[in-house]
PDB file of N, CA and C in Angstrom:
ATOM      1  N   UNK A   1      24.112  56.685 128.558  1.00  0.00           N
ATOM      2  CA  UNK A   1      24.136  56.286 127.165  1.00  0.00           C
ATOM      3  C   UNK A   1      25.008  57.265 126.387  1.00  0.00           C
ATOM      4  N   UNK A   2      25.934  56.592 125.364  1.00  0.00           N
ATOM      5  CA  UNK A   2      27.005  57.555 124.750  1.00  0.00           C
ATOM      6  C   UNK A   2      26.037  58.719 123.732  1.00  0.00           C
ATOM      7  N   UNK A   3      26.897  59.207 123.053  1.00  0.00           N
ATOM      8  CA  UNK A   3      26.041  59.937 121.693  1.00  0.00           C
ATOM      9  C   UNK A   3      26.186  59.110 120.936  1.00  0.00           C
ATOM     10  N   UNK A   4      25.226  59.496 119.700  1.00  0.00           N
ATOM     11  CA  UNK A   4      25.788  58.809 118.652  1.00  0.00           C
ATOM     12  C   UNK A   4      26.332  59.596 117.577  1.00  0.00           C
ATOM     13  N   UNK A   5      27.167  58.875 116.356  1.00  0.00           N
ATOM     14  CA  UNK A   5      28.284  59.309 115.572  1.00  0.00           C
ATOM     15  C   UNK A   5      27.398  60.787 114.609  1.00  0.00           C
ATOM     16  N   UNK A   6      28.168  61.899 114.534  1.00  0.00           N
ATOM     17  CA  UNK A   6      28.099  62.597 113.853  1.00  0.00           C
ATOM     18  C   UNK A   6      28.338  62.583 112.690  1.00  0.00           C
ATOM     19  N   UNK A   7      27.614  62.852 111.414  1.00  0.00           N
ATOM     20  CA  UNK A   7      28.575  62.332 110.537  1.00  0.00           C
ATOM     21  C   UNK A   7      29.547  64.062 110.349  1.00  0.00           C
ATOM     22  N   UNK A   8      31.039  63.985 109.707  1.00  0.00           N
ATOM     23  CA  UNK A   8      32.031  64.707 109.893  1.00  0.00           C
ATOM     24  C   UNK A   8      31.364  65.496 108.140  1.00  0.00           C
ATOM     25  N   UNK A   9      31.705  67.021 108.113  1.00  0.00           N
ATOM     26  CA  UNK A   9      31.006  67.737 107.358  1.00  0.00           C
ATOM     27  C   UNK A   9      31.704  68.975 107.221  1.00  0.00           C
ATOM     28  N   UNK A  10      32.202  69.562 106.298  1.00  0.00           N
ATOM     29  CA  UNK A  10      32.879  70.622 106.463  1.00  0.00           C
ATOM     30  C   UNK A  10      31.549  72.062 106.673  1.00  0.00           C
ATOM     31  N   UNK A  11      32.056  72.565 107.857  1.00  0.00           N
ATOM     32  CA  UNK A  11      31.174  73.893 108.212  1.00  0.00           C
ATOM     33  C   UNK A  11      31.101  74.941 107.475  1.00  0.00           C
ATOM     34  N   UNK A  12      29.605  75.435 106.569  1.00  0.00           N
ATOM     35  CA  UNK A  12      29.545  75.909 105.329  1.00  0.00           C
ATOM     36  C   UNK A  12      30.253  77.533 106.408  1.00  0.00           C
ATOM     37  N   UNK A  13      30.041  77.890 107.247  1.00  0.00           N
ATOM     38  CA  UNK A  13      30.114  79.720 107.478  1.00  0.00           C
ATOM     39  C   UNK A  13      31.735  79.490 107.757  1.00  0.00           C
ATOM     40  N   UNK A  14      32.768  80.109 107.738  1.00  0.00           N
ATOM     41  CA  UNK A  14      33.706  80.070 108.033  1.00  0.00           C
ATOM     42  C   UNK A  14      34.098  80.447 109.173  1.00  0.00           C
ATOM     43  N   UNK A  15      33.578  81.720 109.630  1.00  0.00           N
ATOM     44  CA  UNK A  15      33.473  82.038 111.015  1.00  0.00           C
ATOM     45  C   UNK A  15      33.091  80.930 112.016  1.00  0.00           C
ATOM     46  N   UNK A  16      31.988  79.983 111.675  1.00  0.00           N
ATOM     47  CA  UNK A  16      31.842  79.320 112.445  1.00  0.00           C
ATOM     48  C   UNK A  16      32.693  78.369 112.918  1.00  0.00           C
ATOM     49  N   UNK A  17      33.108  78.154 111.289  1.00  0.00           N
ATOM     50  CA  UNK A  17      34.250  76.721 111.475  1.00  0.00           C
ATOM     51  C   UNK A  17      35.348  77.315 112.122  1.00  0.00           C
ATOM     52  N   UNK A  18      35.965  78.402 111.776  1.00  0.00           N
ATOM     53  CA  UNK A  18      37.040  79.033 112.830  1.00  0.00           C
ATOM     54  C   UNK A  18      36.993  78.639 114.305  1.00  0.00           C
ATOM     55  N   UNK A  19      35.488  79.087 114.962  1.00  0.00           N
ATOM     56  CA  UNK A  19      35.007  78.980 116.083  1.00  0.00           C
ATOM     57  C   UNK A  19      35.296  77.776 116.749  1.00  0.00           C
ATOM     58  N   UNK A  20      34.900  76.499 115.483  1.00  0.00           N
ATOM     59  CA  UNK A  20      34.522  75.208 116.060  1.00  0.00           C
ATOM     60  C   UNK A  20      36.123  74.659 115.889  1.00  0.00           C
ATOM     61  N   UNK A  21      37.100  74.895 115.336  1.00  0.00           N
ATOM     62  CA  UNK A  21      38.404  74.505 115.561  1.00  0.00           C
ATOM     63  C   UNK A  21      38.852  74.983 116.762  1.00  0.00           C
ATOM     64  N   UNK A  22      38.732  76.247 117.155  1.00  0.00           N
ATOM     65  CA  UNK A  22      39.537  76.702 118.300  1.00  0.00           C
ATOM     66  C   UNK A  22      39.165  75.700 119.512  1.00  0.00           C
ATOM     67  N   UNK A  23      37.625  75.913 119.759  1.00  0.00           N
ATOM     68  CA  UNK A  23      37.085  75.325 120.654  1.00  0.00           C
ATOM     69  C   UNK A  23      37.632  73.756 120.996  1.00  0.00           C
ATOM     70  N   UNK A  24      37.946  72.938 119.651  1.00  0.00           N
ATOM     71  CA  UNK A  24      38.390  71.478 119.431  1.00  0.00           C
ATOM     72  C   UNK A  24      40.373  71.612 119.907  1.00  0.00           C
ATOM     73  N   UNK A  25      40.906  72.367 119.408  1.00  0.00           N
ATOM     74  CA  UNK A  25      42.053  72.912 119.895  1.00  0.00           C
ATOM     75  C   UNK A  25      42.426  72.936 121.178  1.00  0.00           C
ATOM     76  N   UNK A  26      40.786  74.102 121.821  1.00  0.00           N
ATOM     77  CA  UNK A  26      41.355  73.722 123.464  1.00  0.00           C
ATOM     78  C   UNK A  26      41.050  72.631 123.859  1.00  0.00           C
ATOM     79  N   UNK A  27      40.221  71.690 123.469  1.00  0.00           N
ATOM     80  CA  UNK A  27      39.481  70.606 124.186  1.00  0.00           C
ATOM     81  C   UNK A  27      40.955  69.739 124.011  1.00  0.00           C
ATOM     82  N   UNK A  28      41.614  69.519 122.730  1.00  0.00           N
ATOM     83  CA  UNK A  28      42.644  69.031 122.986  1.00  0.00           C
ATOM     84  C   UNK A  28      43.704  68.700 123.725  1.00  0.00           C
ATOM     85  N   UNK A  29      44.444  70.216 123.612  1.00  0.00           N
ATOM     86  CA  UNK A  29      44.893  71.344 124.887  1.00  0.00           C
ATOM     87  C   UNK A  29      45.123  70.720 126.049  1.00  0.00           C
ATOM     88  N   UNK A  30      43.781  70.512 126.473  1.00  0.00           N
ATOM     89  CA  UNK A  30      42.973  70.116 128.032  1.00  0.00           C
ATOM     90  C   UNK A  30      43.723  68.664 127.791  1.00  0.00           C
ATOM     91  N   UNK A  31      42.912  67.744 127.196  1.00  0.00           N
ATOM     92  CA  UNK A  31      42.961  66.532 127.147  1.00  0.00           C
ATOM     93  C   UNK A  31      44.538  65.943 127.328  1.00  0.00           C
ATOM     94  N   UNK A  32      45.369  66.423 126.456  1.00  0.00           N
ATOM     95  CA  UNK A  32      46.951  66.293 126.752  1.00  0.00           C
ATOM     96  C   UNK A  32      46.955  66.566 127.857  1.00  0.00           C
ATOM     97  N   UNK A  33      47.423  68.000 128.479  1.00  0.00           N
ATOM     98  CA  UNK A  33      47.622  68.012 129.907  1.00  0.00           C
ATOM     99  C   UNK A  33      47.021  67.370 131.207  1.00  0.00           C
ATOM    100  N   UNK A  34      45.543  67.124 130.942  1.00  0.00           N
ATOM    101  CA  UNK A  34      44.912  66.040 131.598  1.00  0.00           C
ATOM    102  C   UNK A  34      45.462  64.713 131.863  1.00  0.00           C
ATOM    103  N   UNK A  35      46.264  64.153 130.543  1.00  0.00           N
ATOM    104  CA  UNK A  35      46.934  62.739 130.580  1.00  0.00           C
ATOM    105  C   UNK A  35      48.291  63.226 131.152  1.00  0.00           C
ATOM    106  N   UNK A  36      48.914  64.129 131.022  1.00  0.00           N
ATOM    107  CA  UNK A  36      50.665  64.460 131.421  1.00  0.00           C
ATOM    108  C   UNK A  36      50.398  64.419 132.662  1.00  0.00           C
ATOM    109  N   UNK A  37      48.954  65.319 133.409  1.00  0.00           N
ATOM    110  CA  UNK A  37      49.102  65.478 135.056  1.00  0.00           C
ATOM    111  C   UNK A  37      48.595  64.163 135.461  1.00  0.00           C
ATOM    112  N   UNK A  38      47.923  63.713 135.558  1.00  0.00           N
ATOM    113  CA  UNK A  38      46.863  62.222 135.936  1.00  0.00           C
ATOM    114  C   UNK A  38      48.071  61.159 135.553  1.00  0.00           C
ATOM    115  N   UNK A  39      48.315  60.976 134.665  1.00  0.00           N
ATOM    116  CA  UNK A  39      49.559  59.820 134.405  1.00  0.00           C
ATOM    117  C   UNK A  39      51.111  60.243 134.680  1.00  0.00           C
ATOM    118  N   UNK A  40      51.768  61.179 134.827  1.00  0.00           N
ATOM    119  CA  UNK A  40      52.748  61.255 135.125  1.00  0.00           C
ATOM    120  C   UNK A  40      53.534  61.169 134.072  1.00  0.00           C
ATOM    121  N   UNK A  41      53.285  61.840 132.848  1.00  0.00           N
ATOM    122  CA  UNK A  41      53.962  61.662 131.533  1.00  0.00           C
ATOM    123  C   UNK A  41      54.452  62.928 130.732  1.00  0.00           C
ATOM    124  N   UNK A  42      55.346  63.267 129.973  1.00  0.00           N
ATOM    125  CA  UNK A  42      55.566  64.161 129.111  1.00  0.00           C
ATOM    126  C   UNK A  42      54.533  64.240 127.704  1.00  0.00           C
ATOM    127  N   UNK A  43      53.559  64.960 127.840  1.00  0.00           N
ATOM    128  CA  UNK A  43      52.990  64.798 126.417  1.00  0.00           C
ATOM    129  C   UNK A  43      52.766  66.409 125.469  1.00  0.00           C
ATOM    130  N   UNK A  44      52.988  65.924 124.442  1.00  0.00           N
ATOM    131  CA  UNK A  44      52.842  67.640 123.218  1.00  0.00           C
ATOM    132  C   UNK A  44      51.681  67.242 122.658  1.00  0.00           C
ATOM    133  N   UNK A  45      51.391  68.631 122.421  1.00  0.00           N
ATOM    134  CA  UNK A  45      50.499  68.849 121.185  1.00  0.00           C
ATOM    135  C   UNK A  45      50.910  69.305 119.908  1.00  0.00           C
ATOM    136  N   UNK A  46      50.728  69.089 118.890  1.00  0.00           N
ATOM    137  CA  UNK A  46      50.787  70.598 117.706  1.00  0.00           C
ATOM    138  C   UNK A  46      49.927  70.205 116.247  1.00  0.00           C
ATOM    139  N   UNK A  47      49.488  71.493 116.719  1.00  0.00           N
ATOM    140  CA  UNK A  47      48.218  71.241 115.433  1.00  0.00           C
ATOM    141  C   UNK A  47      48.353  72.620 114.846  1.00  0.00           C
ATOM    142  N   UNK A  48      48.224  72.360 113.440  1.00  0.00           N
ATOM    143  CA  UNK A  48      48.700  73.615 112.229  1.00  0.00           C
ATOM    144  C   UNK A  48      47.202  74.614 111.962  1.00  0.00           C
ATOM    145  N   UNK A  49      47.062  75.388 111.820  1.00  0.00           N
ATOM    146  CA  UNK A  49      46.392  76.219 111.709  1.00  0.00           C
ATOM    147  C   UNK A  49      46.465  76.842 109.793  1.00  0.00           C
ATOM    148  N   UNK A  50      45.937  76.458 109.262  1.00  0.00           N
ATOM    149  CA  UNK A  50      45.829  76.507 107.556  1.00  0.00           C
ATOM    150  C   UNK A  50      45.923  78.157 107.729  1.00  0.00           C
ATOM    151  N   UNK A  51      46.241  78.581 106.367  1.00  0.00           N
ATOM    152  CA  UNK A  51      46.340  79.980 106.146  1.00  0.00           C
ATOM    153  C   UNK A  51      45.012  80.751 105.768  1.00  0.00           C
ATOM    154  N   UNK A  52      44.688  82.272 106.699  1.00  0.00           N
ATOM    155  CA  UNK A  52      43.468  82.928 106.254  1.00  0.00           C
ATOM    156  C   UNK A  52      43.693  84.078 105.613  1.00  0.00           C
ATOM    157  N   UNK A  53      43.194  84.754 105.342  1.00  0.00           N
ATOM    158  CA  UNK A  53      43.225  85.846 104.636  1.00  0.00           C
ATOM    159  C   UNK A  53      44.280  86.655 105.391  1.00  0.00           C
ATOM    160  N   UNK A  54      44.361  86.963 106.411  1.00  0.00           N
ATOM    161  CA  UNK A  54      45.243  87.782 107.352  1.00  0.00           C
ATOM    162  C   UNK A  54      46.835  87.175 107.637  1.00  0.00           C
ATOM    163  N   UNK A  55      46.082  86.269 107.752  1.00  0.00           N
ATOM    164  CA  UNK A  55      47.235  85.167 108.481  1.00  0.00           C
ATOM    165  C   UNK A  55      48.325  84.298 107.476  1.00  0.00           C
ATOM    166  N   UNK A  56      49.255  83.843 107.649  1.00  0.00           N
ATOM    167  CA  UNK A  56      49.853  82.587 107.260  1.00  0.00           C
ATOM    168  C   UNK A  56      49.680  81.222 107.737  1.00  0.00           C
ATOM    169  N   UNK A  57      50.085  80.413 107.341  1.00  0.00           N
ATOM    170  CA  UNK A  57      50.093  79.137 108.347  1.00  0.00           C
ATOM    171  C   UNK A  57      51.244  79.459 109.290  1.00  0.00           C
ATOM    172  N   UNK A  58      50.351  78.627 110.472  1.00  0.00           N
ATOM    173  CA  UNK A  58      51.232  78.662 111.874  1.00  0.00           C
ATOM    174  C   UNK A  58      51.187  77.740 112.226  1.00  0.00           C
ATOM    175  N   UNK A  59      51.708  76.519 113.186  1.00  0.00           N
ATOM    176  CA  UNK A  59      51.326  75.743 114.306  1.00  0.00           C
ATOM    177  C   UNK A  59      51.294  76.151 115.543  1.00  0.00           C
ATOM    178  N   UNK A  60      50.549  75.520 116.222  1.00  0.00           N
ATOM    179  CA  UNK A  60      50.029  75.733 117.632  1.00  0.00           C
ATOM    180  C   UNK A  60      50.541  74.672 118.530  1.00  0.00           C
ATOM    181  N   UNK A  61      50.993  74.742 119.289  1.00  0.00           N
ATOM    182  CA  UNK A  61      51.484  74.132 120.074  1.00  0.00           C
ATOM    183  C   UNK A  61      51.692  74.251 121.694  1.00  0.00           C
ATOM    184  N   UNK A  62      51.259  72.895 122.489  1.00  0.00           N
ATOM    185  CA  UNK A  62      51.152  73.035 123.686  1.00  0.00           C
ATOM    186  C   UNK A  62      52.066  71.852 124.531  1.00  0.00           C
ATOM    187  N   UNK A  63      53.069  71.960 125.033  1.00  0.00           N
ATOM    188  CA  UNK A  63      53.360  73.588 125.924  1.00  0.00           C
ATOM    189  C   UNK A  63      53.786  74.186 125.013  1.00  0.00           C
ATOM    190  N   UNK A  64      53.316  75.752 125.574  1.00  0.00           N
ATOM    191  CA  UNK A  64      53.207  76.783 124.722  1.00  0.00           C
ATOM    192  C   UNK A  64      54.865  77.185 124.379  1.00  0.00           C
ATOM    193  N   UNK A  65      55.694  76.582 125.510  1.00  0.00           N
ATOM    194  CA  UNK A  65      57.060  76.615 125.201  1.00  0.00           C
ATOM    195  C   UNK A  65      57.956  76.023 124.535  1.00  0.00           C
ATOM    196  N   UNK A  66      58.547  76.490 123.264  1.00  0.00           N
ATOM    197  CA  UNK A  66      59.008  75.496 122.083  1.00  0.00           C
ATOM    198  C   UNK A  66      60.290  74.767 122.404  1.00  0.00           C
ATOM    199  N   UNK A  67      61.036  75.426 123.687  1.00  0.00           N
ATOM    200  CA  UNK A  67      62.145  74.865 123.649  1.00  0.00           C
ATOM    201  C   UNK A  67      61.296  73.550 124.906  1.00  0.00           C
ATOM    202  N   UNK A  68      60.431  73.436 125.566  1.00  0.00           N
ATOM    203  CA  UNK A  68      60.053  72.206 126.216  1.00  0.00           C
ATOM    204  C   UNK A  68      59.463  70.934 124.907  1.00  0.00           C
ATOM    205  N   UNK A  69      58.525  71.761 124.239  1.00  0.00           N
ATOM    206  CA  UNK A  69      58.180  70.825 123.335  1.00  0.00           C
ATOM    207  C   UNK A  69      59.707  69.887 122.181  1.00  0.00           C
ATOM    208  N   UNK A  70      60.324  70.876 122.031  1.00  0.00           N
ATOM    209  CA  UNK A  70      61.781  70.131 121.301  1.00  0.00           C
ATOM    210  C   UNK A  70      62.060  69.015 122.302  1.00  0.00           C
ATOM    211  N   UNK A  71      62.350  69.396 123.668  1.00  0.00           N
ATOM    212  CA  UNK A  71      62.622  67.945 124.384  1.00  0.00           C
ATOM    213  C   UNK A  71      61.969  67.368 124.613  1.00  0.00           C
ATOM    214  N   UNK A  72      61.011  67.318 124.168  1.00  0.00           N
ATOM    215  CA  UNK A  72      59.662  65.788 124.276  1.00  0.00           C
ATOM    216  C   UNK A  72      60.056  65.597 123.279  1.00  0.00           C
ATOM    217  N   UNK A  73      60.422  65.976 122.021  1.00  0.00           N
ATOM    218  CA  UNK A  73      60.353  65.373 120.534  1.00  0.00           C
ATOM    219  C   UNK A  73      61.754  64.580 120.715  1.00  0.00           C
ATOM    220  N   UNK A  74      62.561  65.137 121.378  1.00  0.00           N
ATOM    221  CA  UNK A  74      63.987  65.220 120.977  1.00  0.00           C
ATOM    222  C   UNK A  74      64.455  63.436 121.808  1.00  0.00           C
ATOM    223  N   UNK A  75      63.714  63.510 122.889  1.00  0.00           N
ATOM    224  CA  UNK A  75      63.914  62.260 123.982  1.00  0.00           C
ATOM    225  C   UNK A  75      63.425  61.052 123.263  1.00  0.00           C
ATOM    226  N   UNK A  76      61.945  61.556 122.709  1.00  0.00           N
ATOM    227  CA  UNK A  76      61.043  60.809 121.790  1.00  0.00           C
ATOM    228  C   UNK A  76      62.404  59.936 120.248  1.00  0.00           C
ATOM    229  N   UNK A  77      62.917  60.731 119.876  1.00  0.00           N
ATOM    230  CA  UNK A  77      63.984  60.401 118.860  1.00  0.00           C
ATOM    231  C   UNK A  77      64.953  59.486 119.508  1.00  0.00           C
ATOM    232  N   UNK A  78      65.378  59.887 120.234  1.00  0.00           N
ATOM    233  CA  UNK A  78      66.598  59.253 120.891  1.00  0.00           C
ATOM    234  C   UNK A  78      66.134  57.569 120.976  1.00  0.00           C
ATOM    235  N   UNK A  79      65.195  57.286 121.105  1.00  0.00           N
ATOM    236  CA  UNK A  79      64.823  55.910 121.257  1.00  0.00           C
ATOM    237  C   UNK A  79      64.895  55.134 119.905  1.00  0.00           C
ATOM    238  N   UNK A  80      65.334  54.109 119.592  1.00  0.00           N
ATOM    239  CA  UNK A  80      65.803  53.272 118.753  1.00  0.00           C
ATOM    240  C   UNK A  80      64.254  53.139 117.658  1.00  0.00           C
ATOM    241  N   UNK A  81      64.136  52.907 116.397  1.00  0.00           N
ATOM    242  CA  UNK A  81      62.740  52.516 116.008  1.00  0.00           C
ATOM    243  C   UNK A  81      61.823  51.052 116.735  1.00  0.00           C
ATOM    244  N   UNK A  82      62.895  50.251 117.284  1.00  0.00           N
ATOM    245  CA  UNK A  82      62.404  49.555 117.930  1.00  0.00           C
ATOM    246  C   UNK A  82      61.416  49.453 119.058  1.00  0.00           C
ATOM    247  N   UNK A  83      62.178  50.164 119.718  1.00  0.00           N
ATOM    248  CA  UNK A  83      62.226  50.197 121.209  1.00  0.00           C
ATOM    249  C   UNK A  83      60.545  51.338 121.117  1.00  0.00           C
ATOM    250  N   UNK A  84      60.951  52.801 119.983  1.00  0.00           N
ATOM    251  CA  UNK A  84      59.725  53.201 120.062  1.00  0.00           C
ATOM    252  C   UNK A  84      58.365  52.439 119.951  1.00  0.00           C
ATOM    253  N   UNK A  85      58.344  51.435 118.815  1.00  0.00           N
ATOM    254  CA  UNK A  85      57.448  50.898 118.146  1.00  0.00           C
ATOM    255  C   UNK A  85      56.855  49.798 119.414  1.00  0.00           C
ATOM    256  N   UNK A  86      57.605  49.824 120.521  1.00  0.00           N
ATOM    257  CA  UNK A  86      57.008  48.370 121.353  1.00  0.00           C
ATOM    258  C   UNK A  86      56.250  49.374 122.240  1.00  0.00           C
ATOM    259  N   UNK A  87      56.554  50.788 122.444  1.00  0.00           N
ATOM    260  CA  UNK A  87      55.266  51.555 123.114  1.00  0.00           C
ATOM    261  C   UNK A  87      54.482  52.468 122.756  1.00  0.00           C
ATOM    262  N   UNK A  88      54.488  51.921 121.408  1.00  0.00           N
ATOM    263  CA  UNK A  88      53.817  53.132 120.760  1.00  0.00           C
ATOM    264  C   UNK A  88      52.618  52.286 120.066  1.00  0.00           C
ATOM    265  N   UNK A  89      51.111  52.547 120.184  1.00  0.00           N
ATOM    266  CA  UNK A  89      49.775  51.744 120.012  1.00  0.00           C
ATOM    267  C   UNK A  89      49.197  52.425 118.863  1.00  0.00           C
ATOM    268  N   UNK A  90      48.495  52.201 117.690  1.00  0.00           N
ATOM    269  CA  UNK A  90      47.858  52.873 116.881  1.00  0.00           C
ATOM    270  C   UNK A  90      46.140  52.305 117.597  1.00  0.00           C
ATOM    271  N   UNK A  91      45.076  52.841 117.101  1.00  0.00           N
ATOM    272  CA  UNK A  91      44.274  52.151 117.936  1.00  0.00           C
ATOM    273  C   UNK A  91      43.568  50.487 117.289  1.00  0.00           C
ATOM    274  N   UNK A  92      43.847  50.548 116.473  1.00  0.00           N
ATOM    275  CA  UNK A  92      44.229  48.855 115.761  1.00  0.00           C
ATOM    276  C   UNK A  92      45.255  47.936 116.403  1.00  0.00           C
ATOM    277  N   UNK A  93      46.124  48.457 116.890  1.00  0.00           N
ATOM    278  CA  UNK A  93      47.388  47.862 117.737  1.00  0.00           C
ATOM    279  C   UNK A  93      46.559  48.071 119.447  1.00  0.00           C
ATOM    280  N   UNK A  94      46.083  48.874 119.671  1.00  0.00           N
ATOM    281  CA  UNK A  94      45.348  48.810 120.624  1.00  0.00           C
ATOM    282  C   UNK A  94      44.579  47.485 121.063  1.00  0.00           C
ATOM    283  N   UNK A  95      43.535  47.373 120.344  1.00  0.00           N
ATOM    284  CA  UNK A  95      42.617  46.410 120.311  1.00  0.00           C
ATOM    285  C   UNK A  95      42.690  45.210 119.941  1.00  0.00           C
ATOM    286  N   UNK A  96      43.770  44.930 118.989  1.00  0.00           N
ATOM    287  CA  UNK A  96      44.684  43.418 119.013  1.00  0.00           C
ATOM    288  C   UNK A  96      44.953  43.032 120.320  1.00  0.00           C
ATOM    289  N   UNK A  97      45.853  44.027 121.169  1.00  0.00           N
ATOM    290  CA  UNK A  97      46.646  43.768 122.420  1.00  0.00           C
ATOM    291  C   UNK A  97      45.369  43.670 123.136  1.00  0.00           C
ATOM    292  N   UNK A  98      44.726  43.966 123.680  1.00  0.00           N
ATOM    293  CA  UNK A  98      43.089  43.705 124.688  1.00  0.00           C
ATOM    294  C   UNK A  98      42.520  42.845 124.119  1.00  0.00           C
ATOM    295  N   UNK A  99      42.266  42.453 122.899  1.00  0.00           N
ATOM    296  CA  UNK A  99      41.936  40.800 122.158  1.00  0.00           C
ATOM    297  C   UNK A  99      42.858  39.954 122.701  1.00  0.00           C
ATOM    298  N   UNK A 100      43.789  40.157 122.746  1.00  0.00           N
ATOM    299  CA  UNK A 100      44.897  38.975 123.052  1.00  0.00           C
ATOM    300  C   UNK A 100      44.488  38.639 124.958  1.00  0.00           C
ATOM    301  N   UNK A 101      44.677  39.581 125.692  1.00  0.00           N
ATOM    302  CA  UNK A 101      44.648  39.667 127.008  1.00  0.00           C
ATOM    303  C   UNK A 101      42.880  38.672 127.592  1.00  0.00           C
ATOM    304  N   UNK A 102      42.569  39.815 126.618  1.00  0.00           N
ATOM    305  CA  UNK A 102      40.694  38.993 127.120  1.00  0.00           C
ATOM    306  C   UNK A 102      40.856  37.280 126.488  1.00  0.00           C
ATOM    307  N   UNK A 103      41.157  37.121 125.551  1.00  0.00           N
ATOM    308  CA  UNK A 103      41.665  35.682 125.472  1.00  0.00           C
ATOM    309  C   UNK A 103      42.499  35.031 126.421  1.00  0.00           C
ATOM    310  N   UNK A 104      43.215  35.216 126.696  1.00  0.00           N
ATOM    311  CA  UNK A 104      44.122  34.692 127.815  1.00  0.00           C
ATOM    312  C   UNK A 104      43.396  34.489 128.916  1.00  0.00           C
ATOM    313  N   UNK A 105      42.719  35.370 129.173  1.00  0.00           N
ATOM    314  CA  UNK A 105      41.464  35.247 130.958  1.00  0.00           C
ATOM    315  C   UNK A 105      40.518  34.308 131.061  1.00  0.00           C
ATOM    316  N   UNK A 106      40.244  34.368 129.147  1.00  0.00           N
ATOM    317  CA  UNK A 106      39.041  33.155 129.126  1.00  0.00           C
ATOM    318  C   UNK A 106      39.448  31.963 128.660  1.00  0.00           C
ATOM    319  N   UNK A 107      40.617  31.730 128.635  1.00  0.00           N
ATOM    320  CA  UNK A 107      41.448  30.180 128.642  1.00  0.00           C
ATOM    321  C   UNK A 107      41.508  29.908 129.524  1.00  0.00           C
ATOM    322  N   UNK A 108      42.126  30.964 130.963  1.00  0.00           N
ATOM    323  CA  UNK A 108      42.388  30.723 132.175  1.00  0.00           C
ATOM    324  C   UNK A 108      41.010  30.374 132.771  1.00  0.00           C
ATOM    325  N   UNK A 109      39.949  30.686 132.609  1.00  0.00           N
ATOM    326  CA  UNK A 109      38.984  30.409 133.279  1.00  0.00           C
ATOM    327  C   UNK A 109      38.031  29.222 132.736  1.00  0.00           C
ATOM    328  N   UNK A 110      38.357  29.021 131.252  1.00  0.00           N
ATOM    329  CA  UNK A 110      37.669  27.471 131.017  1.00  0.00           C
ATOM    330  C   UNK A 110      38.567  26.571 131.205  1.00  0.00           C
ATOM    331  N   UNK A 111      39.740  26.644 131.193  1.00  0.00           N
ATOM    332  CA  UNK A 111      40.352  25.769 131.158  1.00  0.00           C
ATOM    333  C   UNK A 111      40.770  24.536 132.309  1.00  0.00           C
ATOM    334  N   UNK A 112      40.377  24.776 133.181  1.00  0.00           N
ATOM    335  CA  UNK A 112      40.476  23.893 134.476  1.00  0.00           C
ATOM    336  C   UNK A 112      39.056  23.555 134.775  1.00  0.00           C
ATOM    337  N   UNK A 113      38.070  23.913 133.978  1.00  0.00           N
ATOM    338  CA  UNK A 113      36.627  23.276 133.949  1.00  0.00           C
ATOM    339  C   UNK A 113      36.615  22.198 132.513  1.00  0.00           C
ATOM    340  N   UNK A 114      37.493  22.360 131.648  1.00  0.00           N
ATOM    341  CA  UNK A 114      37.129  21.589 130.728  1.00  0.00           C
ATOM    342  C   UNK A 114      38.147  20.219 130.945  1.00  0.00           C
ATOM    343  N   UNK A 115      39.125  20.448 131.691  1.00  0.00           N
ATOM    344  CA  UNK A 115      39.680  19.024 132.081  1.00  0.00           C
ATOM    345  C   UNK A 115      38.886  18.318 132.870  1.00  0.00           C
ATOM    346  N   UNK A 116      38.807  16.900 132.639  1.00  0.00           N
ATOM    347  CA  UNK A 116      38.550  16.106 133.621  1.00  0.00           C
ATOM    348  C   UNK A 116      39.296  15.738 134.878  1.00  0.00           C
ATOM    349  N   UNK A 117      38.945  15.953 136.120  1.00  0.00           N
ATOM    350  CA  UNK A 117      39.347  15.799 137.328  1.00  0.00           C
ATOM    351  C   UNK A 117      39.417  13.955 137.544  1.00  0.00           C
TER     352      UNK A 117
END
């Protein structure tokens, strides 16, 4: 059984919330490279890090190497707006396309029962 929804809350201690970004950061991290090795794909990360008392803003970025991450962005560009937009899914565009498909299976499968033989 899944969890259920958290509701989203900004973390009153700051330390903590520090804590609970990093932690979400690596889980990220993971999750990209998980899909690049398992699928066979080029994928980036980069997520900005707001300014603290010490610090400035930075981004973070994985691979940790900026001149690899430029050529994921850079290959990523090179593709026409078209051409991007036919593989690129928001998760609304997601679930249209699997609406459409699961329709199609269940035409295919009533449909030679609802003709008469």
């Amino acid at each position: 059984m899944g969890r259920s929804r958290l509701p989203l809350e900004l973390i009153p201690k700051e330390k903590s919330r520090k804590i609970t970004f990093q932690k979400r950061t690596m889980g990220l991290k993971k999750k990209t490279y998980e899909i690049s090795t398992l699928c066979g794909v080029d994928a980036c990360v980069r997520s900005i890090v707001g300014p603290s008392n010490d610090r400035p803003m930075e981004p973070i970025f994985w691979p940790s190497n900026p001149k690899e991450v430029k050529s994921i962005i850079n290959r990523y560009k090179e593709h026409s707006k078209e051409e991007r937009g036919l593989k690129t899914l928001d998760l609304s565009g997601f679930f249209e396309e699997r609406t459409k498909k699961i329709q199609k299976e269940i035409f295919k499968i009533r449909s030679p029962r609802c003709r008469p033989d």
